[in-house]
Protein backbone atom coordinates (compact mmCIF):
# COMPACT_ATOMS: atom_id res chain seq x y z
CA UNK A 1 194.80 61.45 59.87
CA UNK A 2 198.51 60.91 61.40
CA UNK A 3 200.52 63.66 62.78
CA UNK A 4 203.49 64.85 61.23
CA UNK A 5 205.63 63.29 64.25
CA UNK A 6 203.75 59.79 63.17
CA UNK A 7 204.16 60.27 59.64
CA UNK A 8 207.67 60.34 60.30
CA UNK A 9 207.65 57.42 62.68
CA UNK A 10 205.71 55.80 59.90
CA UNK A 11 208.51 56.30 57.12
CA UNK A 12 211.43 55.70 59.24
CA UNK A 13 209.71 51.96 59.92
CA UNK A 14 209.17 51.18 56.27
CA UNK A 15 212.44 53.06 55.43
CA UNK A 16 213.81 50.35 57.86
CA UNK A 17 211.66 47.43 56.61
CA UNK A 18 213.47 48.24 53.00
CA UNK A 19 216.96 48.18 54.07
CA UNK A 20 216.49 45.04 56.19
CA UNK A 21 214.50 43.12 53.48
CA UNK A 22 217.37 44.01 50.78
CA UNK A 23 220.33 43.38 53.54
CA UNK A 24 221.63 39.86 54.40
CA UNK A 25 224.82 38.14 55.48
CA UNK A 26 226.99 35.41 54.27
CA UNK A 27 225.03 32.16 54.22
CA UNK A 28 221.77 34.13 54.29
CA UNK A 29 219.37 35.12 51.62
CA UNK A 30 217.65 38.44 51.25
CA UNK A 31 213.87 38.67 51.97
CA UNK A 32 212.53 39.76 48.24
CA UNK A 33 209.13 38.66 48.97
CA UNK A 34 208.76 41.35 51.85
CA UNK A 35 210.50 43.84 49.08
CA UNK A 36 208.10 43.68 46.98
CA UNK A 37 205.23 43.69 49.43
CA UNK A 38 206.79 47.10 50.76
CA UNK A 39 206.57 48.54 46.79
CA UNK A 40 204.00 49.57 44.68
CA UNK A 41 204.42 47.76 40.68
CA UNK A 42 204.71 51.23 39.60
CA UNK A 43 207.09 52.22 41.51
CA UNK A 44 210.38 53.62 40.82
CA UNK A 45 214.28 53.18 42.11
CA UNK A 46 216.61 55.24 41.08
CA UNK A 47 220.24 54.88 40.74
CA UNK A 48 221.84 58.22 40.59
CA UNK A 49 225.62 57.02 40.23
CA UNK A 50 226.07 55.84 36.42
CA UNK A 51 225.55 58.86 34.12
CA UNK A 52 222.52 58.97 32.66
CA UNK A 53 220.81 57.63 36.39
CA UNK A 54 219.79 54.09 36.26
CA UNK A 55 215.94 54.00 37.22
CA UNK A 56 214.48 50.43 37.82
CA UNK A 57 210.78 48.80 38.43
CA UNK A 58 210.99 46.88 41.67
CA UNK A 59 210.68 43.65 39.23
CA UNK A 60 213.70 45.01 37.25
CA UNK A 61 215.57 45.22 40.63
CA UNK A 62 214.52 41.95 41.80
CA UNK A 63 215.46 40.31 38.73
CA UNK A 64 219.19 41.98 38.94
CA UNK A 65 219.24 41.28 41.90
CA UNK A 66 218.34 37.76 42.00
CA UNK A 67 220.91 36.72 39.10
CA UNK A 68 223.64 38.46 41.15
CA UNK A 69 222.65 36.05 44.08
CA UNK A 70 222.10 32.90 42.10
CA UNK A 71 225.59 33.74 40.32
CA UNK A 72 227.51 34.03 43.40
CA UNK A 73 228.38 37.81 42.47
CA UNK A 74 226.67 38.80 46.23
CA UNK A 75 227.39 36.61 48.81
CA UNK A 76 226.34 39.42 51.18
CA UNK A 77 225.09 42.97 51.41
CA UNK A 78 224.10 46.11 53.87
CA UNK A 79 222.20 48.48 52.46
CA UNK A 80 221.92 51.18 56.00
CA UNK A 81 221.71 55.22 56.44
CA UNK A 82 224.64 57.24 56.77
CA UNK A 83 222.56 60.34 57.63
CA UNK A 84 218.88 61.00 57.88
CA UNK A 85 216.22 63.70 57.12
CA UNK A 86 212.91 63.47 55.96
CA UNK A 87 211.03 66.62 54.59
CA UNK A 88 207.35 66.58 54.35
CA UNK A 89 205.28 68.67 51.81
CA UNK A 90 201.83 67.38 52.04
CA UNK A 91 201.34 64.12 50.92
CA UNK A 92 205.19 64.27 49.64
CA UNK A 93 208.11 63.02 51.52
């Protein structure tokens, strides 16, 4: 069993893993394999800027995603924390 100190260490490395694997720069391609492998199928994203939310499978963001790239809509993209907590109830975070 982890301590709560590696827990966090734990979710601040796959935290990291997500941004990275979604970031990319100009000339670059994003790494959608390791997204996915970092997601369960069931899994949810959720989008709370429109109105209603927009919630999304990781295959319904990869599929976005991917036509956005292959259009030339994103040539390049950081996705990176502007502030950080984690709270930890359990088996919740």
């Amino acid at each position: 069993m982890m301590t709560e100190k590696e827990t966090r260490q734990e979710l601040d490395k796959l935290t990291g893993q997500l941004y990275q694997s979604i970031s990319f720069r100009k000339g670059e391609r994003p790494d959608l394999e390791q997204f996915r492998s970092l997601m369960t199928p069931d899994g949810r994203l959720v989008n709370n800027n429109p109105e209603p939310p927009m919630i999304l499978t990781p295959e319904q963001f990869i599929k976005i995603y991917q036509s956005r790239l292959d259009s030339g809509g994103l040539a390049e993209f950081e996705e990176r924390e502007l502030s950080h907590r984690t709270e930890l109830f359990c088996k919740i975070a």
